[in-house]
C-alpha atoms as a PDB file:
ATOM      1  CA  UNK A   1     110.761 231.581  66.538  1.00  0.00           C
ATOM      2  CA  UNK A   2     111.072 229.773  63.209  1.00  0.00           C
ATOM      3  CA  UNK A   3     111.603 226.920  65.082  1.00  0.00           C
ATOM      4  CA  UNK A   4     108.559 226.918  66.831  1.00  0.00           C
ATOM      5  CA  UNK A   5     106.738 227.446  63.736  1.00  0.00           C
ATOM      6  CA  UNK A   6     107.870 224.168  62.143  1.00  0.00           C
ATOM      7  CA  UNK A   7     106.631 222.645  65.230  1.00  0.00           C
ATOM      8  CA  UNK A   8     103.707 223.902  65.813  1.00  0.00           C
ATOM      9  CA  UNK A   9     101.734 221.514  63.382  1.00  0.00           C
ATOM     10  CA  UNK A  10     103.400 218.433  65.320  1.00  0.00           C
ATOM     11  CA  UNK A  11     102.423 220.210  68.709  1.00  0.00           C
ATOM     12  CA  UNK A  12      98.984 221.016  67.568  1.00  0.00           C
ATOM     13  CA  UNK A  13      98.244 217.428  66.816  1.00  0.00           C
ATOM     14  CA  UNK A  14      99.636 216.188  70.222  1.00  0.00           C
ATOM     15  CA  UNK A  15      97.385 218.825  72.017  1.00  0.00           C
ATOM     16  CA  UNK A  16      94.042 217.266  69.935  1.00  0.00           C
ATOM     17  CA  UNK A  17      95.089 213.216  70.027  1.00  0.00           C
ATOM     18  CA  UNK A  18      96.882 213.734  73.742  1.00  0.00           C
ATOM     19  CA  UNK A  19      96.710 216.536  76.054  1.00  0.00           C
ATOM     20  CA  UNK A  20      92.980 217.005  75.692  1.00  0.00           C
ATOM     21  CA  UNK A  21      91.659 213.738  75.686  1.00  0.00           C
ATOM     22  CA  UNK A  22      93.813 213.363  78.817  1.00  0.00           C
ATOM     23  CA  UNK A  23      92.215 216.640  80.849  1.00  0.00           C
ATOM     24  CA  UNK A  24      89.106 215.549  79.963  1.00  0.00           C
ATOM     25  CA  UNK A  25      89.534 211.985  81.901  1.00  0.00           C
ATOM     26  CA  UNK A  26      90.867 214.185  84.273  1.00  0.00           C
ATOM     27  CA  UNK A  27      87.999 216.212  84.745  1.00  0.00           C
ATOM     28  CA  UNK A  28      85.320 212.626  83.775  1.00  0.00           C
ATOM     29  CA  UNK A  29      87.322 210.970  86.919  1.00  0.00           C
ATOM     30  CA  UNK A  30      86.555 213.545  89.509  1.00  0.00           C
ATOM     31  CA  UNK A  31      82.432 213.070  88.384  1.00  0.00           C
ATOM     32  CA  UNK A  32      80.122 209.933  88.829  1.00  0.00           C
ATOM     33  CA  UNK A  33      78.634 209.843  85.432  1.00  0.00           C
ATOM     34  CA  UNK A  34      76.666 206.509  85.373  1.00  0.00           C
ATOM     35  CA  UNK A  35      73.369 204.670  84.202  1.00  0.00           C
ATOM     36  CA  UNK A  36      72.413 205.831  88.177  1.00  0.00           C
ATOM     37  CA  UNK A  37      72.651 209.222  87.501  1.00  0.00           C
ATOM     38  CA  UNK A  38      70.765 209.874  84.228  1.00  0.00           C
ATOM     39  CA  UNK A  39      73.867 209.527  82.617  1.00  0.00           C
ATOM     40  CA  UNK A  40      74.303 213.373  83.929  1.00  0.00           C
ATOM     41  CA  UNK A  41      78.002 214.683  85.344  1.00  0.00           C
ATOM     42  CA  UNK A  42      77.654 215.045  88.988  1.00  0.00           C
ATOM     43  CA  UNK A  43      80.593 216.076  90.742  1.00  0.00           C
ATOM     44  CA  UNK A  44      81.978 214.182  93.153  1.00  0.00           C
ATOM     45  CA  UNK A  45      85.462 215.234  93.968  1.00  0.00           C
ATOM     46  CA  UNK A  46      87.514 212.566  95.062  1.00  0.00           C
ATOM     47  CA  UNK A  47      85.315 209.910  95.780  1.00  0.00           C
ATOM     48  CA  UNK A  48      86.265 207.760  92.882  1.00  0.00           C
ATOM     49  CA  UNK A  49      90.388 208.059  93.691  1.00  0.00           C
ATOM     50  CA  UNK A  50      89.295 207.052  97.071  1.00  0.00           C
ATOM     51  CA  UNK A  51      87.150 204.177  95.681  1.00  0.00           C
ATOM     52  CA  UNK A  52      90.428 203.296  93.627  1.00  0.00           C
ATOM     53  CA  UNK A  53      92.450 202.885  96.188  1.00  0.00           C
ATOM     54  CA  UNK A  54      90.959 200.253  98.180  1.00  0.00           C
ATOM     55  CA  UNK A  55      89.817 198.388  95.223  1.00  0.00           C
ATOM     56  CA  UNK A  56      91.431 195.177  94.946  1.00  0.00           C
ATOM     57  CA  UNK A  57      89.854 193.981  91.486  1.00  0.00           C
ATOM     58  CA  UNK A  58      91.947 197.331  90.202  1.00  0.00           C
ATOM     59  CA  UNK A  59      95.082 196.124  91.979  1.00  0.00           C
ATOM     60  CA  UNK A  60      95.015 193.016  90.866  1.00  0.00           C
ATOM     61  CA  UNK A  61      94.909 193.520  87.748  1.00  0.00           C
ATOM     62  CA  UNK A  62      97.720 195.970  87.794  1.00  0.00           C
ATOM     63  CA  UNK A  63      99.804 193.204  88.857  1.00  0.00           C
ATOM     64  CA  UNK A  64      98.159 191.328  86.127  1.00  0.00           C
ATOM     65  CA  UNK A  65      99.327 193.737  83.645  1.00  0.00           C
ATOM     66  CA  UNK A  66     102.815 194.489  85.007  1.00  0.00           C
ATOM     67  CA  UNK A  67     103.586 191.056  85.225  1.00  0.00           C
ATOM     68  CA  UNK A  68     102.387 190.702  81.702  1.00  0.00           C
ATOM     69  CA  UNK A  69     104.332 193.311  80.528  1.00  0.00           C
ATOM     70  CA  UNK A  70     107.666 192.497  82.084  1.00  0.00           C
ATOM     71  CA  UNK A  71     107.902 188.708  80.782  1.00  0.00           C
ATOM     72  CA  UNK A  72     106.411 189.309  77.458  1.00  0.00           C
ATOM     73  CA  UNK A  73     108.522 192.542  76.902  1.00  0.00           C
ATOM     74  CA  UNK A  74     111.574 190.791  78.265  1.00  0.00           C
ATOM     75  CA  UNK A  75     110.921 187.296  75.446  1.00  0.00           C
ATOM     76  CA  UNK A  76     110.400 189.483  73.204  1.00  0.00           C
ATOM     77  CA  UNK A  77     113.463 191.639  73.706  1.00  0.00           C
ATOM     78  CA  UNK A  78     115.288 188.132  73.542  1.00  0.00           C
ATOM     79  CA  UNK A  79     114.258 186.533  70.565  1.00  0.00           C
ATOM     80  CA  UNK A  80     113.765 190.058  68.480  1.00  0.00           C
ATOM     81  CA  UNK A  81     117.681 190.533  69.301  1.00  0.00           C
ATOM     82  CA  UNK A  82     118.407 186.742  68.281  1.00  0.00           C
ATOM     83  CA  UNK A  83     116.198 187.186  64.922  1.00  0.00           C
ATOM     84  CA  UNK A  84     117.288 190.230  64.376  1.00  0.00           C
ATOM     85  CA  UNK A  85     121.556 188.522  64.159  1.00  0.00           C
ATOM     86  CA  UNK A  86     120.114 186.133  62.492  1.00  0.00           C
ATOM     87  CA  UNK A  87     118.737 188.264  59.457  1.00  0.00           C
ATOM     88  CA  UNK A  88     121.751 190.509  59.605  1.00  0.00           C
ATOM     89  CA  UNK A  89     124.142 187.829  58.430  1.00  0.00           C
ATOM     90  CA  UNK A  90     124.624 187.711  54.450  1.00  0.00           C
ATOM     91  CA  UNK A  91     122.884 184.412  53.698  1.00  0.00           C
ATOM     92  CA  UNK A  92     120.818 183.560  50.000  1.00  0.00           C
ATOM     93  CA  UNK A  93     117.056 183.624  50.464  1.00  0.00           C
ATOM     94  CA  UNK A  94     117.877 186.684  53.717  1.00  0.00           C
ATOM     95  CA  UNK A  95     115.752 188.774  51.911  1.00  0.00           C
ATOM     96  CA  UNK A  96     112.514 187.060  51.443  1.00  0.00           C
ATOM     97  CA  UNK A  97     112.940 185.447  55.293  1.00  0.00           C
ATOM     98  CA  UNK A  98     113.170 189.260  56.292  1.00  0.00           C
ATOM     99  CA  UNK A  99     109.772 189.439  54.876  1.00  0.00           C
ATOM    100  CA  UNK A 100     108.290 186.374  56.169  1.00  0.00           C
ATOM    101  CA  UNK A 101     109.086 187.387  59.191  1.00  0.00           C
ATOM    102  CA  UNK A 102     107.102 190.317  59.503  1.00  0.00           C
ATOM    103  CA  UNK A 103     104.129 188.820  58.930  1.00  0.00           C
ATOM    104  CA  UNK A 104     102.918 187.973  62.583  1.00  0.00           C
ATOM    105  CA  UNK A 105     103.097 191.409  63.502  1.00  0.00           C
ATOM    106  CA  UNK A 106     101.119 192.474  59.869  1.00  0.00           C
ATOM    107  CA  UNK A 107      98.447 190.764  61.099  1.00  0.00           C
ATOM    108  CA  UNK A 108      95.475 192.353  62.790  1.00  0.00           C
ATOM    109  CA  UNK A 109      95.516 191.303  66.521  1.00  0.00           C
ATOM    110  CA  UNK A 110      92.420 190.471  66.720  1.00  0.00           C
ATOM    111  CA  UNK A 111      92.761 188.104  63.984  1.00  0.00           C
ATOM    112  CA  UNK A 112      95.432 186.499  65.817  1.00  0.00           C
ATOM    113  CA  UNK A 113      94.235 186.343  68.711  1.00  0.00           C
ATOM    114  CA  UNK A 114      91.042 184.094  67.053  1.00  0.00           C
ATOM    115  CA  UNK A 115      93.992 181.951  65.643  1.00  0.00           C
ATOM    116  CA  UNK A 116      95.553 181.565  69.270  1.00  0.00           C
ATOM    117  CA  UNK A 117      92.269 180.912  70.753  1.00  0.00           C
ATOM    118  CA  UNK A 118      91.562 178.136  67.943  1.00  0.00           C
ATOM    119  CA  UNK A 119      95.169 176.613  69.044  1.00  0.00           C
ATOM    120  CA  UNK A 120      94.784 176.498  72.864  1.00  0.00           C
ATOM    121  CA  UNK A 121      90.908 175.035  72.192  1.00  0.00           C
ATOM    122  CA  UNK A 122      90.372 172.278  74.571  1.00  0.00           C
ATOM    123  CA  UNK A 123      90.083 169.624  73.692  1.00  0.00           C
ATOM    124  CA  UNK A 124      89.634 170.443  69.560  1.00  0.00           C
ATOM    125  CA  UNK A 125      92.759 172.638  68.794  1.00  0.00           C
ATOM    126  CA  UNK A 126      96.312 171.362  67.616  1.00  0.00           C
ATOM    127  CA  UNK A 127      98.226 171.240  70.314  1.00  0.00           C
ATOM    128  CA  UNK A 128      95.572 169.295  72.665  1.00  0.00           C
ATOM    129  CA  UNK A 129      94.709 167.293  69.196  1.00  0.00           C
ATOM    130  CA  UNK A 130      98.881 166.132  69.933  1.00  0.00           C
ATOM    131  CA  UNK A 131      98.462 165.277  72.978  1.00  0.00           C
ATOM    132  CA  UNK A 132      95.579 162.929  72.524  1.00  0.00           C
ATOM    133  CA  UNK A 133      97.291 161.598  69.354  1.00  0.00           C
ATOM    134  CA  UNK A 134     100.590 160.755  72.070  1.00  0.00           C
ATOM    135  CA  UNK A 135      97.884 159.252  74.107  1.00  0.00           C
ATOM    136  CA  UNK A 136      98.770 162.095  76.868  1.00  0.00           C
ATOM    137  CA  UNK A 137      95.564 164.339  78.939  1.00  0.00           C
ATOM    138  CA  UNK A 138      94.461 167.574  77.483  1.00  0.00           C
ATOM    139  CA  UNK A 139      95.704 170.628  79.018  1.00  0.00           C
ATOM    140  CA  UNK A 140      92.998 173.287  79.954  1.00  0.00           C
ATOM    141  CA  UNK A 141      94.893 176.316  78.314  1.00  0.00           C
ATOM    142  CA  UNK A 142      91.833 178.735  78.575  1.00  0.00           C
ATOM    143  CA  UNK A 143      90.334 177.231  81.899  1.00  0.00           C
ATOM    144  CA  UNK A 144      93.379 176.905  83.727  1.00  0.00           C
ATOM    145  CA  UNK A 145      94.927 180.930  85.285  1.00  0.00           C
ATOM    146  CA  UNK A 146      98.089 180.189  84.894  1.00  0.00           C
ATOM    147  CA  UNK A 147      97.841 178.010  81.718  1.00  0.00           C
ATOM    148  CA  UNK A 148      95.433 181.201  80.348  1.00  0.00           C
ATOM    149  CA  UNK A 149      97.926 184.040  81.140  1.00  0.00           C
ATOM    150  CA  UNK A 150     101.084 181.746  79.720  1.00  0.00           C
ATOM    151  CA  UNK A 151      98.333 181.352  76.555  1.00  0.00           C
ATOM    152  CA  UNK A 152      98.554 185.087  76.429  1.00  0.00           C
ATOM    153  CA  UNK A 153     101.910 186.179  76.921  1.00  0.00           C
ATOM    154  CA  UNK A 154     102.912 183.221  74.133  1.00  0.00           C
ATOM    155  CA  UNK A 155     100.427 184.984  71.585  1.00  0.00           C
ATOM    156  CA  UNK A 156     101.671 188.397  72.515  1.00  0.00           C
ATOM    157  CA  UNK A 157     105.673 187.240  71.906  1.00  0.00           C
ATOM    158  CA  UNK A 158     104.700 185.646  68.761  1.00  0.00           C
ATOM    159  CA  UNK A 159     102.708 188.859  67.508  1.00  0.00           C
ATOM    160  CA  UNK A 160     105.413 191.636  68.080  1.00  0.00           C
ATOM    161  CA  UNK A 161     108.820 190.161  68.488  1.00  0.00           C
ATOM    162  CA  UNK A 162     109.012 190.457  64.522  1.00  0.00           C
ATOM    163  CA  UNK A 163     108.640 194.314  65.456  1.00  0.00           C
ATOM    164  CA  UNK A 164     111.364 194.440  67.986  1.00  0.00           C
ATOM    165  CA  UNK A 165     113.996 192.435  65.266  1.00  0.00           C
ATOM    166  CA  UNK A 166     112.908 195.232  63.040  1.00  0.00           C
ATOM    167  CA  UNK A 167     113.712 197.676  65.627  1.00  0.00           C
ATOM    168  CA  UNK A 168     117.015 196.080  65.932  1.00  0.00           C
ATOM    169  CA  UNK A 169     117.787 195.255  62.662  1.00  0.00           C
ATOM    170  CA  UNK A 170     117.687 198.917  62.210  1.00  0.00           C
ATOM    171  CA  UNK A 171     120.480 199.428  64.754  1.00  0.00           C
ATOM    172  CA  UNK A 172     122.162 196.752  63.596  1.00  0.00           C
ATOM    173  CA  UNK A 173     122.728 198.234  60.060  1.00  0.00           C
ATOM    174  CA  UNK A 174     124.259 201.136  61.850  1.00  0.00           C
ATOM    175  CA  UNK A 175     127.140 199.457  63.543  1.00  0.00           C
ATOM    176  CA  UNK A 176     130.149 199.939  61.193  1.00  0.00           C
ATOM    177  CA  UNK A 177     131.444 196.718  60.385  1.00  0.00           C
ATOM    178  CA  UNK A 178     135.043 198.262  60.566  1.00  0.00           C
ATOM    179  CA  UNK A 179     134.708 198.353  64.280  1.00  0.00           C
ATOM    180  CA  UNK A 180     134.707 194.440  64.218  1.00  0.00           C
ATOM    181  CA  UNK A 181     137.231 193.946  62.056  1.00  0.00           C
ATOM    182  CA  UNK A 182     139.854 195.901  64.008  1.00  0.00           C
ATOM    183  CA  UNK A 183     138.374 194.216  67.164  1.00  0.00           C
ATOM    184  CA  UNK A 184     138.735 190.883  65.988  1.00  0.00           C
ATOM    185  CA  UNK A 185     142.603 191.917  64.616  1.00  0.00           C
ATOM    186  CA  UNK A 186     143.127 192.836  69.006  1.00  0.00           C
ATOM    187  CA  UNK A 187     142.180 189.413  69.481  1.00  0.00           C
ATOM    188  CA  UNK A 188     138.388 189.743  70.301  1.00  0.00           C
ATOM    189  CA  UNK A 189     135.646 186.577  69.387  1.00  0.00           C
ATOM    190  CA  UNK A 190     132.575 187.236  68.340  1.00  0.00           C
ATOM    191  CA  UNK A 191     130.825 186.524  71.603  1.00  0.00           C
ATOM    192  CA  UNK A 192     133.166 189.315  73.379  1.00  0.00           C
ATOM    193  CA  UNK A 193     132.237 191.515  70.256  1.00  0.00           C
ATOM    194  CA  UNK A 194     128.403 190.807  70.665  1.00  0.00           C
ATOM    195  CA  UNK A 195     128.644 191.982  74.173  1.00  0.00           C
ATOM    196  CA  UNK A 196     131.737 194.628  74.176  1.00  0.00           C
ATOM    197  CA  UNK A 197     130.691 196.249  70.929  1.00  0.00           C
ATOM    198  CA  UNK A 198     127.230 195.079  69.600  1.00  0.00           C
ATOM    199  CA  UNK A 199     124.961 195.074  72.655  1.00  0.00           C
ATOM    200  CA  UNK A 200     126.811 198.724  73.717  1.00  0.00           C
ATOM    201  CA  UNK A 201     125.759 200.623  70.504  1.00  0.00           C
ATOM    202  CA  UNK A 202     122.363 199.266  70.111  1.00  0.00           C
ATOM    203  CA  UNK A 203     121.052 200.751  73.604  1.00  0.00           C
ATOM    204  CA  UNK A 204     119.674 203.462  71.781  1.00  0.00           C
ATOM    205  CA  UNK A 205     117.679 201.040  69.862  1.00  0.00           C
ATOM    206  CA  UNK A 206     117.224 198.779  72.602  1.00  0.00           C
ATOM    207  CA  UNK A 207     115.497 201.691  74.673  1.00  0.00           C
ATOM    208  CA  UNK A 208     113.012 202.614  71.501  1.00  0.00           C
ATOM    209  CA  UNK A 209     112.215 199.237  71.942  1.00  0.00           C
ATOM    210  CA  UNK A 210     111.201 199.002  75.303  1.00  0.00           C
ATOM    211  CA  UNK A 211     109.808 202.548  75.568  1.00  0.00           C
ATOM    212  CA  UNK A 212     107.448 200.995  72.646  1.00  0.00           C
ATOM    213  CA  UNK A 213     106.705 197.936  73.675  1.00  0.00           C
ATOM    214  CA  UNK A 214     106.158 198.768  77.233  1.00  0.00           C
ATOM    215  CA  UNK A 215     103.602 201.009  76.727  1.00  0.00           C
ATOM    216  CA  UNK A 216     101.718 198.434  74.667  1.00  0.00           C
ATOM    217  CA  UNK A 217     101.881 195.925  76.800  1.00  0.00           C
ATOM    218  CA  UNK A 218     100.458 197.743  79.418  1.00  0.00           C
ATOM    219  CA  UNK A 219      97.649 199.275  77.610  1.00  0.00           C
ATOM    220  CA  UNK A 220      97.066 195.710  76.479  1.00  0.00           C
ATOM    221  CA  UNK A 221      93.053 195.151  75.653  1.00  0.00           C
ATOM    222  CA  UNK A 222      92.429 193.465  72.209  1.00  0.00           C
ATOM    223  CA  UNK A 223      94.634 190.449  72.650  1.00  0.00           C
ATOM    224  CA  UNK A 224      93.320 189.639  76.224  1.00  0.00           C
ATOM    225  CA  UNK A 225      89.284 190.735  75.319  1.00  0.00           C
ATOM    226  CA  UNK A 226      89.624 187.877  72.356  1.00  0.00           C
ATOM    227  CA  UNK A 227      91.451 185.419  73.767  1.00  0.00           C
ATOM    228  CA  UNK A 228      90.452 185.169  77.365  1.00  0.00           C
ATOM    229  CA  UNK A 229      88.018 187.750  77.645  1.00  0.00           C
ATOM    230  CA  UNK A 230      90.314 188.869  81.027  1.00  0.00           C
ATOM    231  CA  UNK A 231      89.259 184.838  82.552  1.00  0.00           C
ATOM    232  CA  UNK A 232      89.271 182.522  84.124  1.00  0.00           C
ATOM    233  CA  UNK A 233      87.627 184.646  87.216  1.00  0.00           C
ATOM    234  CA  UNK A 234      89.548 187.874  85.858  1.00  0.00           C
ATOM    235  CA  UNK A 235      92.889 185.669  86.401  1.00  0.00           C
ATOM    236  CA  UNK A 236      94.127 187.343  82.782  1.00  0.00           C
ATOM    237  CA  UNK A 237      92.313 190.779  83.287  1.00  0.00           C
ATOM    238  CA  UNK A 238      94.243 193.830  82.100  1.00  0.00           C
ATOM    239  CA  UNK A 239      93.600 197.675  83.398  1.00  0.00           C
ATOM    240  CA  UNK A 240      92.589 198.797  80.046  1.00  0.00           C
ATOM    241  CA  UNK A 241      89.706 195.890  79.837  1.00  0.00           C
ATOM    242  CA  UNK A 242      88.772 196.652  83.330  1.00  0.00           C
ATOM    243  CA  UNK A 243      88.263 200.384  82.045  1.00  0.00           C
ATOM    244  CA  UNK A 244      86.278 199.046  79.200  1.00  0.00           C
ATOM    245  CA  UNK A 245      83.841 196.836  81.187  1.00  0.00           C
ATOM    246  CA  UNK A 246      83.131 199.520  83.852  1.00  0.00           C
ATOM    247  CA  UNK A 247      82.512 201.794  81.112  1.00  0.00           C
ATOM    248  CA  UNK A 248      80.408 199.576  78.725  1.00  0.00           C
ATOM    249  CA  UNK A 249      79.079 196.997  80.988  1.00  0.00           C
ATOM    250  CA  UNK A 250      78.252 198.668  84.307  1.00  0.00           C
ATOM    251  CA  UNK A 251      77.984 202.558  82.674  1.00  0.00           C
ATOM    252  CA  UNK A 252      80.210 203.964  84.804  1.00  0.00           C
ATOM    253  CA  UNK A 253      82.007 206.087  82.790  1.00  0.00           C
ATOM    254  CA  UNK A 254      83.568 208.395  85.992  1.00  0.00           C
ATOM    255  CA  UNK A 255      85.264 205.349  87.643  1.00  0.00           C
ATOM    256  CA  UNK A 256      86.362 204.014  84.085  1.00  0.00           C
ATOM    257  CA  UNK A 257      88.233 207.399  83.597  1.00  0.00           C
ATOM    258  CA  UNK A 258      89.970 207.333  87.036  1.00  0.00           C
ATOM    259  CA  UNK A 259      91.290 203.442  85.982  1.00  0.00           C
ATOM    260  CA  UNK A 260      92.252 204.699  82.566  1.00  0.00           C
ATOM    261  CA  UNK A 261      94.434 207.585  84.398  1.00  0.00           C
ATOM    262  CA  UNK A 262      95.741 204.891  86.844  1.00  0.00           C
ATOM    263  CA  UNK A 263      96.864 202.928  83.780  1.00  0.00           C
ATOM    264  CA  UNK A 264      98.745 206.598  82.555  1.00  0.00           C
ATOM    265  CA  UNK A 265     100.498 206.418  86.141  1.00  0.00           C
ATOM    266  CA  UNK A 266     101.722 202.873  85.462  1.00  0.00           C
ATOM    267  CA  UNK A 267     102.824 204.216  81.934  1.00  0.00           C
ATOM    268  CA  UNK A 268     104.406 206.869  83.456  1.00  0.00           C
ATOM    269  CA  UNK A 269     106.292 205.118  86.031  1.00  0.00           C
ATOM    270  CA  UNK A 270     107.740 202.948  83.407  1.00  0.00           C
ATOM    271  CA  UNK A 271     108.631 205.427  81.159  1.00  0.00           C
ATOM    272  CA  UNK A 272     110.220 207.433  84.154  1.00  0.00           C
ATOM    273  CA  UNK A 273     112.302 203.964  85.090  1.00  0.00           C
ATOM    274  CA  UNK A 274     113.678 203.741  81.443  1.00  0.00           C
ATOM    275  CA  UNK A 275     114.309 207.152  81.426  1.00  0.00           C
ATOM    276  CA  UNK A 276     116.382 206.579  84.608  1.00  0.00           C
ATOM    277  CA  UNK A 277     118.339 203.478  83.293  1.00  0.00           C
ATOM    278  CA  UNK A 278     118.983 205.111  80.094  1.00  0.00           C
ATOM    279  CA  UNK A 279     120.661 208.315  81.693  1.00  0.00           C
ATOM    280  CA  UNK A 280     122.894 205.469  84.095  1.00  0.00           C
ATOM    281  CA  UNK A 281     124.373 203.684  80.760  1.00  0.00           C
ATOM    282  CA  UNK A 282     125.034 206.378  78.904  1.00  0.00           C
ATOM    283  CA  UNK A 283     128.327 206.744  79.681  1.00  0.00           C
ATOM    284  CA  UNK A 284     131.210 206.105  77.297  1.00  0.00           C
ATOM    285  CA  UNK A 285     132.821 202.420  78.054  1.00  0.00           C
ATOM    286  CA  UNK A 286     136.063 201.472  76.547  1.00  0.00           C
ATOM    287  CA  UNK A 287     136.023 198.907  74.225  1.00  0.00           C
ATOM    288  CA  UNK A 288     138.402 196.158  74.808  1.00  0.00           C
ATOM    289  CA  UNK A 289     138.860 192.466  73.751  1.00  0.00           C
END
């Protein structure tokens, strides 16, 4: 009982910011509230699943946003692990590049994502500005699909992979460094210790990471609405702008609240998949060089 008393603060909150907010898209998505209809609730059952399922601008840009998702997360996951080794060595000056390197993901996103815009400018930003200067064409980043979604998933890596080496660096600390001294007396390099001993203890950090960054990237909306505004023709449109511009531009909030719970699917299947991998590599592996 006293247990339950110490969390119900903590459960409170997640019933105000979570479970209600939720049940009422549940209850928006089943009504066509609109500009057409006075703005009133007018149930409608089903009708707007049923309108989700065979619409393709929804599906595409699911695969927009899982695709998104999976090679920025996966960058990311890269060079946070790399930056995070890096910054765990003992090195002069370690200290004030552990605080330089936060500062991408300090920033507001919006903020960067003006910067990023301002870089991939065609044909006035820096990196076009090169090419001219090297007497090579101008590359449409913004104009171009595939140039536009590589545009975003660059700006997204360089935002939060200072956030995932943080992540890391935390897990990092944890390690005891006794375990690699006696592994390197058995014979063991560092590269078998990075990957027998290192990689091993950090997949509790590893999954915080992804469970994190995951669900960000899916719910992505600021990054794309500044920096591509979901174009060319929706090529870089994400679920939660798609939400946004049935909501704000066409006022139809009912069909905005079944994409939104769409999007919570999405988040739930991926959540449910790390869930599942997480269970399969917990088992206790013998460490040997």
């Amino acid at each position: 009982m006293s247990a339950l008393l110490l969390m119900a603060p903590a459960l409170l909150l997640l019933l105000v910011v979570f479970v209600w907010p939720l049940l009422d898209y549940a209850w928006l998505s089943l009504q066509a509230q609109s500009v057409f209809t006075g703005l009133e609730a007018v149930p409608v059952g089903t009708l707007n699943w049923q309108r989700l399922l065979v619409d393709g601008r929804f599906w595409q840009d699911a695969w927009q946003t899982l695709r998104f998702a999976a090679v920025s997360v996966a960058l990311e996951l890269v060079a946070g692990l790399a930056i995070a080794l890096l910054l765990h060595q003992r090195w002069r000056g370690r200290g004030v590049v552990r605080g330089l390197a936060l500062l991408p993901w300090a920033l507001p996103t919006t903020v960067m994502a003006l910067g990023w815009r301002w870089i991939f400018n065609d044909p006035y930003g820096p990196i076009n500005g090169l090419l001219q200067l090297l007497g090579l064409a101008t590359l449409p980043f913004l104009a171009a699909p595939e140039l536009a979604w590589l545009a975003t998933v660059v700006a997204d890596v360089w935002k939060t992979t200072p956030f995932v080496a943080l992540l890391l660096l935390a897990g990092l600390q944890m390690i005891p460094d006794d375990l690699y001294e006696a592994f390197a007396l058995e014979g063991g390099t560092p590269w078998q210790g990075l990957w027998r001993i290192t990689l091993p203890l950090l997949r509790p950090y590893i999954f915080i990471v992804l469970l994190f960054r995951l669900a960000q990237a899916l719910g992505v909306f600021d990054l794309i609405a500044v920096l591509t505004g979901g174009g060319p023709a929706s090529s870089t449109e994400s679920l939660a702008l798609y939400a946004y511009l049935n909501a704000m531009r066409f006022l139809d909030f009912g069909y905005s609240a079944t994409v939104m719970l769409g999007m919570f699917l999405l988040l739930l299947a991926g959540a449910g998949g790390l869930l599942l991998w997480r269970r399969q590599t917990d088992a206790p592996q013998e460490v040997r060089p």
